[in-house]
Every structure is written in structure tokens, then in C-alpha cells.
N, C-alpha and C. Protein backbone atom coordinates (compact mmCIF):
# COMPACT_ATOMS: atom_id res chain seq x y z
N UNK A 1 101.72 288.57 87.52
CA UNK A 1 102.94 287.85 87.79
C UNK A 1 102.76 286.39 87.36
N UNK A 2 104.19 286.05 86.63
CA UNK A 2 103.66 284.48 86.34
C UNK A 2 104.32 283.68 86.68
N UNK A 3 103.55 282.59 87.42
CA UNK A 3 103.56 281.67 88.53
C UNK A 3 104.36 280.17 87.95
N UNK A 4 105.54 280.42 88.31
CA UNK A 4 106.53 279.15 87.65
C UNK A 4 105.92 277.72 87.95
N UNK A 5 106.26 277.02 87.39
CA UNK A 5 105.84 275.08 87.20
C UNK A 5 106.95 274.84 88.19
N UNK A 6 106.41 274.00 89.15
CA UNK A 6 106.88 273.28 90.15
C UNK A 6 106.89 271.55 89.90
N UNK A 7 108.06 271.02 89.79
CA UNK A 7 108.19 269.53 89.30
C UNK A 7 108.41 268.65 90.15
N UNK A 8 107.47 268.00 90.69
CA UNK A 8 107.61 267.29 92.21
C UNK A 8 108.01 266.14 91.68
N UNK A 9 109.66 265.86 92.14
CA UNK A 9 109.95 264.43 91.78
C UNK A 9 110.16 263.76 93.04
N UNK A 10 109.43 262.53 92.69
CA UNK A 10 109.17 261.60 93.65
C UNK A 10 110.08 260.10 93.34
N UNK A 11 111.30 259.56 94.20
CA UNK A 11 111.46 258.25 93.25
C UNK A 11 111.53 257.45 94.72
N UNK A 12 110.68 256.35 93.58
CA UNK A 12 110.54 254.95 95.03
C UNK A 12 110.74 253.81 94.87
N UNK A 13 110.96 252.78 95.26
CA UNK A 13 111.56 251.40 95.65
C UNK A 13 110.82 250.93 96.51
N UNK A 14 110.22 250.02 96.35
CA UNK A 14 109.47 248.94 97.60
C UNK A 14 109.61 249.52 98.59
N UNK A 15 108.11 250.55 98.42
CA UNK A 15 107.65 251.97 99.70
C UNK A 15 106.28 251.52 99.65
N UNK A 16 105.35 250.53 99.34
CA UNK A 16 104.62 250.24 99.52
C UNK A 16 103.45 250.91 100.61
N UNK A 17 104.29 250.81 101.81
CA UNK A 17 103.53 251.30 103.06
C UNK A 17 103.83 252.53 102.80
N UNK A 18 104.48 253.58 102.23
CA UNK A 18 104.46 255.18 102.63
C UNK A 18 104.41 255.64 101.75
N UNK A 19 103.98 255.27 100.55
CA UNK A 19 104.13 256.02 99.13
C UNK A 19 102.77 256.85 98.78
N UNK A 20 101.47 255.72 99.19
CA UNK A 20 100.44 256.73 99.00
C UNK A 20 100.13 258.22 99.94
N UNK A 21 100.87 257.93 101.02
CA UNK A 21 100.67 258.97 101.92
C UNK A 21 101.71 260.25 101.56
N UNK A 22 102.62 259.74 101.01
CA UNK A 22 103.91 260.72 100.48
C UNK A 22 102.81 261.63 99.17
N UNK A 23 102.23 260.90 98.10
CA UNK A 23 101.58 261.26 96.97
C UNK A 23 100.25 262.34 97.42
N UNK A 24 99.78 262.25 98.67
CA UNK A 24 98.68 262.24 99.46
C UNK A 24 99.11 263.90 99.53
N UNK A 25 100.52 263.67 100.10
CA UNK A 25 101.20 265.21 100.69
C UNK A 25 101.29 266.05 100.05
N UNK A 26 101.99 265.66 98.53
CA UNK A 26 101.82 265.95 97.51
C UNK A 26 100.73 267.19 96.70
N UNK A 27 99.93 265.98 96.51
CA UNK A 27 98.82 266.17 96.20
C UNK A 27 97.45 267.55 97.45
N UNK A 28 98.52 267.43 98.19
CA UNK A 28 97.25 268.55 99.11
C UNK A 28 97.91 269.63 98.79
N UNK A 29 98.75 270.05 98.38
CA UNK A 29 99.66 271.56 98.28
C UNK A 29 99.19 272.20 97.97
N UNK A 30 98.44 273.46 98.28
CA UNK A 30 97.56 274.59 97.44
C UNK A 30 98.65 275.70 96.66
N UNK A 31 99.61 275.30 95.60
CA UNK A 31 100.52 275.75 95.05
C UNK A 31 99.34 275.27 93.84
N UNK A 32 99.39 276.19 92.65
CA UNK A 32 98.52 276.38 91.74
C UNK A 32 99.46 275.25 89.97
N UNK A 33 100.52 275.96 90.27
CA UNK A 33 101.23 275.09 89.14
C UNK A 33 102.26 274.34 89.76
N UNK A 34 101.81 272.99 89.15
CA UNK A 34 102.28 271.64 89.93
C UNK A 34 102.33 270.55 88.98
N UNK A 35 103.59 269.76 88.40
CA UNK A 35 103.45 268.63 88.32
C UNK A 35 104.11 267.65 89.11
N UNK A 36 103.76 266.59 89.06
CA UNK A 36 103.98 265.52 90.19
C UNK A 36 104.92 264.04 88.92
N UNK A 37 106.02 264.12 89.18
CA UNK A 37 106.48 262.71 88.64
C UNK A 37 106.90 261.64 89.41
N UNK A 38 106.63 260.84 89.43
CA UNK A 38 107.15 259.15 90.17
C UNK A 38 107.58 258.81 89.47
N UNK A 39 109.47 258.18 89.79
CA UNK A 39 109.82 257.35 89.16
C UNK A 39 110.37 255.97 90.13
N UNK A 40 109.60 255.20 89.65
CA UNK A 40 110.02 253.65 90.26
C UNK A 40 110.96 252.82 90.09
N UNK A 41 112.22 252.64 90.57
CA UNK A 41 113.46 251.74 90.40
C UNK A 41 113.00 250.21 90.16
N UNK A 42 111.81 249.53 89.80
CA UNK A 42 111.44 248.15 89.39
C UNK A 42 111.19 247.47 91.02
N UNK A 43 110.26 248.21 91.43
CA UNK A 43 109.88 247.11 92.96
C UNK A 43 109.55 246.17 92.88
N UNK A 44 109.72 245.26 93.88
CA UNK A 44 108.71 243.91 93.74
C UNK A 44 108.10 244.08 94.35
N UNK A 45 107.65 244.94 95.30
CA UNK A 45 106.18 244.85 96.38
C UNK A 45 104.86 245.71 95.41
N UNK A 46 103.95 246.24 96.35
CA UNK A 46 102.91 246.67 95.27
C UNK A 46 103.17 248.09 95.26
N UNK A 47 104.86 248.78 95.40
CA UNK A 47 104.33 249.81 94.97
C UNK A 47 104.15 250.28 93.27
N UNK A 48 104.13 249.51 92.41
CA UNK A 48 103.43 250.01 91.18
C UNK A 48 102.24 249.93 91.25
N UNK A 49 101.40 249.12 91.21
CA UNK A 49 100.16 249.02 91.74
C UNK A 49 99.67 250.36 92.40
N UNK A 50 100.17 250.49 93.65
CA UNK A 50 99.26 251.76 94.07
C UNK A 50 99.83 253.13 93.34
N UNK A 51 100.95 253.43 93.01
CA UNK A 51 101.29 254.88 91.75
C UNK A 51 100.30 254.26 90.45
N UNK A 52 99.81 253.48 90.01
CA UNK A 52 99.46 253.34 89.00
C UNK A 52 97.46 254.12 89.59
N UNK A 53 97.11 253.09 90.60
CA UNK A 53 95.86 253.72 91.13
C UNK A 53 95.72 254.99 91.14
N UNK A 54 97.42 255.43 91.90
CA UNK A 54 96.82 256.72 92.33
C UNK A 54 97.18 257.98 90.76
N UNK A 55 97.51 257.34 89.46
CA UNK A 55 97.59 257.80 89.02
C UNK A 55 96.60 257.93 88.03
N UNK A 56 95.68 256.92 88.09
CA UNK A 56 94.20 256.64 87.12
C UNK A 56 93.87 257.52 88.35
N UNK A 57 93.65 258.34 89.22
CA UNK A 57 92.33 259.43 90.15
C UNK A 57 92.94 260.52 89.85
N UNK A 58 94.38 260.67 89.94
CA UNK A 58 94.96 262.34 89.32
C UNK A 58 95.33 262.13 88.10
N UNK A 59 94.85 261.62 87.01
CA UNK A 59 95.67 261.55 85.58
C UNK A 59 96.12 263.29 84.96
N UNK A 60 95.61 264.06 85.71
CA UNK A 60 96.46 265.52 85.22
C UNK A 60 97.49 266.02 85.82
N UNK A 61 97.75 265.08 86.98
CA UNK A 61 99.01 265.81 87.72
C UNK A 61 99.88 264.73 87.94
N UNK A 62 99.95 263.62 87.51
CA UNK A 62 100.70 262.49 88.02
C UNK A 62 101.22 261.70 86.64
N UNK A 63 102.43 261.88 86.59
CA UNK A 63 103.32 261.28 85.65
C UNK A 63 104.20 260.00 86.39
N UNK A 64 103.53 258.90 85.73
CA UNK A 64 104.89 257.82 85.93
C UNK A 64 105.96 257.28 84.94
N UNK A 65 106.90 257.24 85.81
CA UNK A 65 108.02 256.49 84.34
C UNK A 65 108.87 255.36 85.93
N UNK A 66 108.28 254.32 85.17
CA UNK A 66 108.30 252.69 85.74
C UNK A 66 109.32 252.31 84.95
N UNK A 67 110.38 251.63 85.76
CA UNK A 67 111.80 250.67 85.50
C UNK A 67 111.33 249.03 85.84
N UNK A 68 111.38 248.42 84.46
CA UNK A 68 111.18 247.28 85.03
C UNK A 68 112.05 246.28 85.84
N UNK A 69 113.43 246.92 86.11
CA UNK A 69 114.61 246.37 87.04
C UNK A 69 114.95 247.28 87.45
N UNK A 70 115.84 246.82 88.46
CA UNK A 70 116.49 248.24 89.80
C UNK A 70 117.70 248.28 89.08
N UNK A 71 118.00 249.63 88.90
CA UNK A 71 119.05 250.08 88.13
C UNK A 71 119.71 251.10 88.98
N UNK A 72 119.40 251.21 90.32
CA UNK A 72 119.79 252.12 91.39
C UNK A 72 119.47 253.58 91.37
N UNK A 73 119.78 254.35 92.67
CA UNK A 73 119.39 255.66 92.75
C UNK A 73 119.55 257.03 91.20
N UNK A 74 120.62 256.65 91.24
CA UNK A 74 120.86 257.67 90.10
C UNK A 74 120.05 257.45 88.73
N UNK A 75 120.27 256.48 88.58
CA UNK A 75 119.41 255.88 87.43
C UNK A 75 118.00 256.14 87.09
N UNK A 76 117.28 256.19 88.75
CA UNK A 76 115.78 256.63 88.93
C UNK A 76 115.51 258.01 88.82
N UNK A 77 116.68 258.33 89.72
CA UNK A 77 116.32 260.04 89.45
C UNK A 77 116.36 260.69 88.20
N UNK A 78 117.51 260.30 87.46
CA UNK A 78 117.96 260.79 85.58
C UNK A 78 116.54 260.45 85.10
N UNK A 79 115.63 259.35 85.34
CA UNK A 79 114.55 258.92 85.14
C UNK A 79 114.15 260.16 84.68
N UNK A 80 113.18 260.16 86.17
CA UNK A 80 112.31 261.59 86.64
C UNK A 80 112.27 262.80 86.19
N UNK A 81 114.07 262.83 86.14
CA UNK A 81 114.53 264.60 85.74
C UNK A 81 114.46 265.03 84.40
N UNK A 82 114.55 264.01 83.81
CA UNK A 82 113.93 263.66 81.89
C UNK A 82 112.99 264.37 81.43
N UNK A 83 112.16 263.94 82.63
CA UNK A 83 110.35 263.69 82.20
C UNK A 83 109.99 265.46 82.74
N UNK A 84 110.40 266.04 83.64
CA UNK A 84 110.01 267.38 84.09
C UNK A 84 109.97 268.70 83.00
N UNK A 85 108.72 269.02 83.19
CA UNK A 85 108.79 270.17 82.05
C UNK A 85 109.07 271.70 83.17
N UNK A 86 108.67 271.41 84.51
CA UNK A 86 108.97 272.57 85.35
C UNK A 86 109.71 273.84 85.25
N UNK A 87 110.11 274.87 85.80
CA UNK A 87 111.25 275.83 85.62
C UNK A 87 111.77 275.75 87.38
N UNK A 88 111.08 275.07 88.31
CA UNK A 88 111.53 274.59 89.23
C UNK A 88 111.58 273.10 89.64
N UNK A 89 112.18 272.68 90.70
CA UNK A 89 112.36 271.44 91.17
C UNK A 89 112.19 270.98 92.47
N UNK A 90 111.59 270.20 92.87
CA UNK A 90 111.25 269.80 94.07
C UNK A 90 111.32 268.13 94.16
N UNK A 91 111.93 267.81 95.57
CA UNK A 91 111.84 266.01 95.21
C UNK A 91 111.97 265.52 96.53
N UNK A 92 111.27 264.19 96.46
CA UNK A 92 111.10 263.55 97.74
C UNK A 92 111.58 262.20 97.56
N UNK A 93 111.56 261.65 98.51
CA UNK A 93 111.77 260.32 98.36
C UNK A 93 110.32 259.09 98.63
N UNK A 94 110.10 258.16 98.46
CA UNK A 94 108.64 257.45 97.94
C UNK A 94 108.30 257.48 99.84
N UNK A 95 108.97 257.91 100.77
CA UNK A 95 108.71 257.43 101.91
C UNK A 95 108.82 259.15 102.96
N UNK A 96 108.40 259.99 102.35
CA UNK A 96 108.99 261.14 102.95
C UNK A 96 107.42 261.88 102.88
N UNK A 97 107.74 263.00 103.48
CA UNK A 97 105.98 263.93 103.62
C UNK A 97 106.29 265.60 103.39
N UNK A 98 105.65 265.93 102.44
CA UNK A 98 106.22 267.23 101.92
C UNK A 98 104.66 267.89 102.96
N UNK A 99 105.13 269.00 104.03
CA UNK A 99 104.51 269.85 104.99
C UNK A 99 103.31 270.48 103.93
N UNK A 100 102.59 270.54 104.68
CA UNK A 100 100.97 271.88 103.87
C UNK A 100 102.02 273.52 104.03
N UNK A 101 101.59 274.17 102.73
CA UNK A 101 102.58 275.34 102.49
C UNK A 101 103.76 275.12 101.76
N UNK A 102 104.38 273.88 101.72
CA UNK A 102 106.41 273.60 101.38
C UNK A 102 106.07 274.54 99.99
N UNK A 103 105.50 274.21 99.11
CA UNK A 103 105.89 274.85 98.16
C UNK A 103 104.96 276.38 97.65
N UNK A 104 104.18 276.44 98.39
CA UNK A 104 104.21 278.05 98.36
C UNK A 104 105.49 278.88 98.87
């Protein structure tokens, strides 16, 4: 049986404090095909900085596409939804916690 691509879109805005832990959640899912995209509406706090960290430790599962101005919600998401090669969809927000299991 073959096991569809799951496209975890993630979009965030000066989430600084909850973004690595959101990526964290992410990132623990024992779902086998997984990509992970962040797209950033142009923060000014450090959350580029830490998607960028946490994307130099997973560089195989972590796609960013960075706005260098806030161009609002829709704008971020069309981002994200661009970039997904998935046959499914999954999405959080930079401040949210996807459960152990969600996507099995």
C-alpha cells in the first residue's frame, strides 16, 4: 500500500515563544511521509531566526518560504500552499501543537 505525502503547513507571525515547540510537535509524528513547510508573514521578533535554526537540524523535512513584509493571512498561506508537493494537507498555526498520532 502506498503511503500518501502529508504537507504540514505551518504559517507564523511574531510566535517567537511557541513556534519551536509547534515545529517540535511536528517533527515527533511517527507518520513516515512528511513534509513540513513554514511560511512567515515578515516578523519582527526572532521568529526567523529560530525556523531558520530549526531548519539547518531538519534540512530534509523543513521547507521555508520567508516574506520580507506582512502581507497578511491569506497571502502567507497561498505562500505555503505553492510550495507543497503532498497529495494531502495538514496546517497549523506558528502557535498551535499538533497531538502524538494526529496524522497517522
Amino acid at each position: 500500500m502506498n503511503t500518501p505525502t502529508v504537507s504540514v503547513v505551518i504559517c507564523t507571525y511574531n510566535q517567537q515563544a511557541f513556534v519551536r515547540e509547534t515545529l517540535d510537535s511536528v517533527l515527533a509524528q511517527q507518520y513516515p511521509a512528511l513534509e513540513i513547510i513554514v511560511a512567515d508573514d515578515g516578523s519582527t521578533d526572532d521568529t526567523p531566526a529560530i525556523l531558520h535554526r530549526c531548519q539547518q537540524q531538519h534540512p530534509d523535512r523543513i521547507q521555508l518560504a520567508l516574506a520580507d513584509h506582512n502581507a497578511g493571512i491569506p497571502a502567507n498561506i497561498n505562500r505555503a500552499l505553492r510550495l507543497r508537493t503532498g497529495e494531502l494537507t495538514a496546517w497549523l498555526d506558528g502557535d498551535d501543537l499538533m497531538l502524538p498520532g494526529k496524522l497517522e
